[in-house]
C-alpha atoms as a PDB file:
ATOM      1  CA  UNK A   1      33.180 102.594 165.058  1.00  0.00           C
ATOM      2  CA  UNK A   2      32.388 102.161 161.942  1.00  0.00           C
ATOM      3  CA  UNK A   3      29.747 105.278 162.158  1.00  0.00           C
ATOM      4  CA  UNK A   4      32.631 107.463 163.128  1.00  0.00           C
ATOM      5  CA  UNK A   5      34.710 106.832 160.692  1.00  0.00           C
ATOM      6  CA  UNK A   6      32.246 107.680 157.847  1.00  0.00           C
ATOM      7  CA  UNK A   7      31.253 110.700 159.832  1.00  0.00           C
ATOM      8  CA  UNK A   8      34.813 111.960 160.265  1.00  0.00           C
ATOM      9  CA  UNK A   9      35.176 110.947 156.036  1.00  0.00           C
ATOM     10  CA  UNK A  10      31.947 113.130 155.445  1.00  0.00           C
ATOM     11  CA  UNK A  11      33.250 116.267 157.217  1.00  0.00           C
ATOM     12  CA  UNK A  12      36.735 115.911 155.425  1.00  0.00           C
ATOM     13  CA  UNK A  13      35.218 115.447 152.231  1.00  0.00           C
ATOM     14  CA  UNK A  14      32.927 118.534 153.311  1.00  0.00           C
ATOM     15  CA  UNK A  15      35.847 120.777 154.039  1.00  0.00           C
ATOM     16  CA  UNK A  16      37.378 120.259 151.061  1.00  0.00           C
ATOM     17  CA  UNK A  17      34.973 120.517 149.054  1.00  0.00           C
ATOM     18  CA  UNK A  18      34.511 124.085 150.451  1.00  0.00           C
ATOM     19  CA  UNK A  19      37.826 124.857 150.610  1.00  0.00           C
ATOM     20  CA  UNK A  20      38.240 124.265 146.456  1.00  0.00           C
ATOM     21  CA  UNK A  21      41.812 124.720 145.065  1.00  0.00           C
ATOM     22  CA  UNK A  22      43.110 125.768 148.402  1.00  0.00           C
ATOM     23  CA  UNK A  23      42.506 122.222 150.182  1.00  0.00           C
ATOM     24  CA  UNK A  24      45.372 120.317 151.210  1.00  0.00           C
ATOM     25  CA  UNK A  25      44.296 117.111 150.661  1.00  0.00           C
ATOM     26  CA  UNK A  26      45.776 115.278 147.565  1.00  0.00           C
ATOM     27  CA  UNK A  27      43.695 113.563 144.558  1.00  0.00           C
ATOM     28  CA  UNK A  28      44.288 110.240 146.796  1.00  0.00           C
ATOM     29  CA  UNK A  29      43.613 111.023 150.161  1.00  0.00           C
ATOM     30  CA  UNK A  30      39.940 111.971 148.886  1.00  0.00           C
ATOM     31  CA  UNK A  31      39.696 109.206 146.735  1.00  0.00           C
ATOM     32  CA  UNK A  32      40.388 106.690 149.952  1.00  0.00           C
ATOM     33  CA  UNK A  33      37.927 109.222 151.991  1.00  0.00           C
ATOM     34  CA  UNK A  34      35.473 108.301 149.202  1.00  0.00           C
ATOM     35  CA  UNK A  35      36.409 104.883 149.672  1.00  0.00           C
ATOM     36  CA  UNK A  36      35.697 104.726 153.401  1.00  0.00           C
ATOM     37  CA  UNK A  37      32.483 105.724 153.197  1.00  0.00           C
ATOM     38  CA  UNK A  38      31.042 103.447 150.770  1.00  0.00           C
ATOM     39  CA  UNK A  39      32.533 100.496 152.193  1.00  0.00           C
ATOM     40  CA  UNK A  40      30.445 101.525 155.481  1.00  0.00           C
ATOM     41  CA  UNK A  41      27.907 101.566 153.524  1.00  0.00           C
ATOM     42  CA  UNK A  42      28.394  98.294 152.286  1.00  0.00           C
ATOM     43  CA  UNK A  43      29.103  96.690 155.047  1.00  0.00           C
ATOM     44  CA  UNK A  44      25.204  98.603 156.669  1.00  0.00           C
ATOM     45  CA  UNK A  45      23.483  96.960 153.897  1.00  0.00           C
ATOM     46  CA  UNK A  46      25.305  93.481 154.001  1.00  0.00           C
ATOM     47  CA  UNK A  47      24.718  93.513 158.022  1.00  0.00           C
ATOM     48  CA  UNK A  48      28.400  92.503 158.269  1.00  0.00           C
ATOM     49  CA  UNK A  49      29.665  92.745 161.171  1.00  0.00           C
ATOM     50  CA  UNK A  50      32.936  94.122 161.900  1.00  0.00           C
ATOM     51  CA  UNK A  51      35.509  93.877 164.056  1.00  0.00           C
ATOM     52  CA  UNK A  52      38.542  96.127 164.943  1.00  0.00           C
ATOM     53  CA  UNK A  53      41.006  94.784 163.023  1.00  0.00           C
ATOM     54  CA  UNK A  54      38.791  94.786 160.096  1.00  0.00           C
ATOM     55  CA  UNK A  55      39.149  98.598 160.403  1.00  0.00           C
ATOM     56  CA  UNK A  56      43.253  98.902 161.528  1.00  0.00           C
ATOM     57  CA  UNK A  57      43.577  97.685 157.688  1.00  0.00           C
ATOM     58  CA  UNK A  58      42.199 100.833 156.759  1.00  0.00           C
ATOM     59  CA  UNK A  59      44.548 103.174 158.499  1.00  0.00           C
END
């Protein structure tokens, strides 16, 4: 689950970075994006494991 979230975060991040000026998403939608994928990250390297709830907070 937690791979599919920071893939989903990678291709938004993608789109708007291609899309420049004209993206939609705010200043703070790409900063929590950003956000999303290093706490994956973390959590990959800490070998934490997760649980859904863990990611409902994020939503």
């Amino acid at each position: 689950m937690i791979n599919n979230t920071k893939k989903i975060a990678e291709i938004q991040l993608n789109k708007h970075r291609l899309e420049g000026p004209t993206s939609k998403l705010s200043i703070l939608e790409v900063a929590q994006l950003m956000d999303m994928i290093r706490t994956s990250d973390q959590m990959k390297q800490s070998g934490h494991s997760h649980s859904i709830f863990h990611s409902i907070a994020y939503n």
